[in-house]
Protein backbone atom coordinates (compact mmCIF):
# COMPACT_ATOMS: atom_id res chain seq x y z
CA UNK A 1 -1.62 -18.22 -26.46
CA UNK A 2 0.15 -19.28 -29.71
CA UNK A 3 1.20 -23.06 -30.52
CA UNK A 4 0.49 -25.06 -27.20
CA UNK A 5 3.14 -23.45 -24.29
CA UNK A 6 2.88 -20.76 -23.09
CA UNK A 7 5.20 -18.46 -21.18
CA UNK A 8 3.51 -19.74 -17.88
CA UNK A 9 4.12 -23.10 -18.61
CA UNK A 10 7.67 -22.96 -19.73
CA UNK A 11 8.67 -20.52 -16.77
CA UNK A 12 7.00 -23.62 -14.48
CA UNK A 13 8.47 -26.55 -16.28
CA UNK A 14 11.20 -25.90 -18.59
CA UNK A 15 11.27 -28.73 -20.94
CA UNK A 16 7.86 -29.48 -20.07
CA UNK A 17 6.24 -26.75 -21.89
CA UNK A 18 8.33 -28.05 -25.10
CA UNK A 19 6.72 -31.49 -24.55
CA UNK A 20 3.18 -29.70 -24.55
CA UNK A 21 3.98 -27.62 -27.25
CA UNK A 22 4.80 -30.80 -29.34
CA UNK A 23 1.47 -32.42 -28.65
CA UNK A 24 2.92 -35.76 -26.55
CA UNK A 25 1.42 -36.72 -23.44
CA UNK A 26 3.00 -35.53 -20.08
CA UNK A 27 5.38 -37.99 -18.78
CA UNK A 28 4.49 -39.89 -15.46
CA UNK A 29 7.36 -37.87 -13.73
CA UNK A 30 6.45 -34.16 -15.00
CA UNK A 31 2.53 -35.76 -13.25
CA UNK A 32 4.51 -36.29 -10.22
CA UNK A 33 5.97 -33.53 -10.12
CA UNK A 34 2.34 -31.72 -10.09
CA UNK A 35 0.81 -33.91 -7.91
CA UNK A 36 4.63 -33.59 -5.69
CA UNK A 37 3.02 -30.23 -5.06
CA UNK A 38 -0.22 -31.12 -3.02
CA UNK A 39 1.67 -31.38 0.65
CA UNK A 40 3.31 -28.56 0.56
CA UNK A 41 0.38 -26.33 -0.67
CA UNK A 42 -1.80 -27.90 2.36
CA UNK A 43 0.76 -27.19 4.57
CA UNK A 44 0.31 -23.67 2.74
CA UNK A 45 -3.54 -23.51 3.48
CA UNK A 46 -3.05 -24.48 7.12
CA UNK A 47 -0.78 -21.62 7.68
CA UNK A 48 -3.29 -19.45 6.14
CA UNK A 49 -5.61 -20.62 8.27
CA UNK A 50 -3.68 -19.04 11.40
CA UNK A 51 -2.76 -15.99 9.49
CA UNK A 52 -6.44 -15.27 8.89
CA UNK A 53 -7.19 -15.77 12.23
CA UNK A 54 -4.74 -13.27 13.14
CA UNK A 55 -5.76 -10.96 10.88
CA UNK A 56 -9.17 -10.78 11.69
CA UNK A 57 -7.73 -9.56 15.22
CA UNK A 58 -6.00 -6.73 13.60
CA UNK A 59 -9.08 -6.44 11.62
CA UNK A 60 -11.31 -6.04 14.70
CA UNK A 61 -9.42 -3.76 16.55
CA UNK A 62 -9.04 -1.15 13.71
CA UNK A 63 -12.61 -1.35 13.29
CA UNK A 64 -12.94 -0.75 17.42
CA UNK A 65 -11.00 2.07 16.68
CA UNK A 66 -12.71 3.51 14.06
CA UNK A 67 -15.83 3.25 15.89
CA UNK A 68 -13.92 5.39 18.74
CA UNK A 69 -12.77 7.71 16.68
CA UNK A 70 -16.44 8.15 14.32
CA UNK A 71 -17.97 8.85 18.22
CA UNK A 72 -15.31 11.56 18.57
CA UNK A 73 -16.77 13.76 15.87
CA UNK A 74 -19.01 16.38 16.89
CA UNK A 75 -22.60 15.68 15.91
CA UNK A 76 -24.38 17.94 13.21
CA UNK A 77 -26.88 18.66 15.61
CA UNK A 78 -24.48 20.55 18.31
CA UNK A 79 -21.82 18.72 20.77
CA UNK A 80 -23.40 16.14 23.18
CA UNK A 81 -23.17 15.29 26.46
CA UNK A 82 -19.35 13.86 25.88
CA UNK A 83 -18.64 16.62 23.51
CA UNK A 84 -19.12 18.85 26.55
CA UNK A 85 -17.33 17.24 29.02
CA UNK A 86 -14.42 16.85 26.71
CA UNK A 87 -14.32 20.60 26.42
CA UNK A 88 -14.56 20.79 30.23
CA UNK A 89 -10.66 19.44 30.06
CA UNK A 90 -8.68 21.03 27.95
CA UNK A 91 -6.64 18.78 25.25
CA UNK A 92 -8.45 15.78 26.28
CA UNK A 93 -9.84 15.17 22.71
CA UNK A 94 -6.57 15.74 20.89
CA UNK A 95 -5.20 13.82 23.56
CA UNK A 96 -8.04 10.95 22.87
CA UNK A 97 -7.49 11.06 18.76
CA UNK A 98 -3.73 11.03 19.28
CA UNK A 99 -3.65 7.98 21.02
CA UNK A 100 -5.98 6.60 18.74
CA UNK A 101 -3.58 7.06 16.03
CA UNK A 102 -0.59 5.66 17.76
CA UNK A 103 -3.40 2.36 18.29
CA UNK A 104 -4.21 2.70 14.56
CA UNK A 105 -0.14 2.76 13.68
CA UNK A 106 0.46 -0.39 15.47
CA UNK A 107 -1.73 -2.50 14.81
CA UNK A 108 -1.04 -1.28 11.17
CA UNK A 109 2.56 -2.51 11.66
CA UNK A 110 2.00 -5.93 12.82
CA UNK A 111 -0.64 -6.57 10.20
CA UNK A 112 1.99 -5.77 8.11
CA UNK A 113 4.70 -7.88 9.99
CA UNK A 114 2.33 -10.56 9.89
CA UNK A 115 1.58 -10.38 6.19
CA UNK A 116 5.89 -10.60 5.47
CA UNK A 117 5.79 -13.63 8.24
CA UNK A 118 3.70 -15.86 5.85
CA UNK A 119 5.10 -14.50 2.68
CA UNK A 120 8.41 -15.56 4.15
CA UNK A 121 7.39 -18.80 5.53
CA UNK A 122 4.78 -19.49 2.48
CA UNK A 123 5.97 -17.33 -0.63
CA UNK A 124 7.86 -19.45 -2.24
CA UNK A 125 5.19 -22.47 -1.95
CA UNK A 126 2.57 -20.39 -2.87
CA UNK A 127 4.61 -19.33 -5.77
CA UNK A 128 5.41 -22.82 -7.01
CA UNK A 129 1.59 -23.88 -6.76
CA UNK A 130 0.31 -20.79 -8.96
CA UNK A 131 2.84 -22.38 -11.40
CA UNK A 132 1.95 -25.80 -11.19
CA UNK A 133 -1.64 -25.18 -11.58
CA UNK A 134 -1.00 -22.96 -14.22
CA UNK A 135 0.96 -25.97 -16.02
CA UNK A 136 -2.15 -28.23 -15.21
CA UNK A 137 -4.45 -25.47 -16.63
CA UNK A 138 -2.23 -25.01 -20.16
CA UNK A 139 -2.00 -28.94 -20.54
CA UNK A 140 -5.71 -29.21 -19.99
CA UNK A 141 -6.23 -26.04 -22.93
CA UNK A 142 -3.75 -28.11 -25.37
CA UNK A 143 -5.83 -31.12 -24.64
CA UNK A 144 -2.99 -33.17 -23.59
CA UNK A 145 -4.10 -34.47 -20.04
């Protein structure tokens, strides 16, 4: 960082990184407008709450799948007892794994709906509190709050 702004806290305050730069205390506005940003970013973690919940269904059920799909392999030790019955019908274990992928591809796409759903409905906060905190950070390095 050269002088006291820096790129991060221009981009988040304009002017404010000027009045950083040139030593003076933040005004009691620019401090409102960091502390403005508390609500929103709870209202940021409580989504995030839900979307982990979510998530950790997704997460589950790929891991359910996995399992299914790790019992599918043959053994080193020779086919099993459901190794052999599987060969008894033919196409039963491509049928099996095939299915298991379609599952897999799924649950892949709404993970991935889910994860635009909250960068829709959160990006933008999420983005504005990375640069307020950032501001906070730079005005604590230049010694000025």
């Amino acid at each position: 960082k050269s002088g006291g702004g820096t790129a991060s806290s221009a981009a988040a305050g304009g002017a404010r990184g000027a009045d950083v730069g040139g030593g003076r205390r933040p005004g009691e506005e620019q401090l409102r407008d960091l502390r403005s940003i508390a609500a929103p970013l709870r209202a940021l973690l409580d989504g995030y709450a839900d979307f982990a919940d979510e998530a950790s269904t997704f997460s589950k059920a790929l891991a359910v799948i996995a399992d299914k799909r790790w019992l599918l392999d043959t053994p080193a030790r020779g086919p099993g007892p459901v190794h052999r019955a599987l060969a008894a019908h033919p196409d039963a274990l491509e049928r099996a794994v095939v299915r298991l992928d379609a599952k897999t591809a799924e649950f892949r796409g709404n993970a991935r709906a889910l994860s635009a759903r909250f960068s829709a409905r959160h990006g933008q906060t999420l983005r504005q509190g990375v640069m307020s905190v950032q501001l906070w950070v730079n005005w604590q390095e230049c010694g000025v709050v």
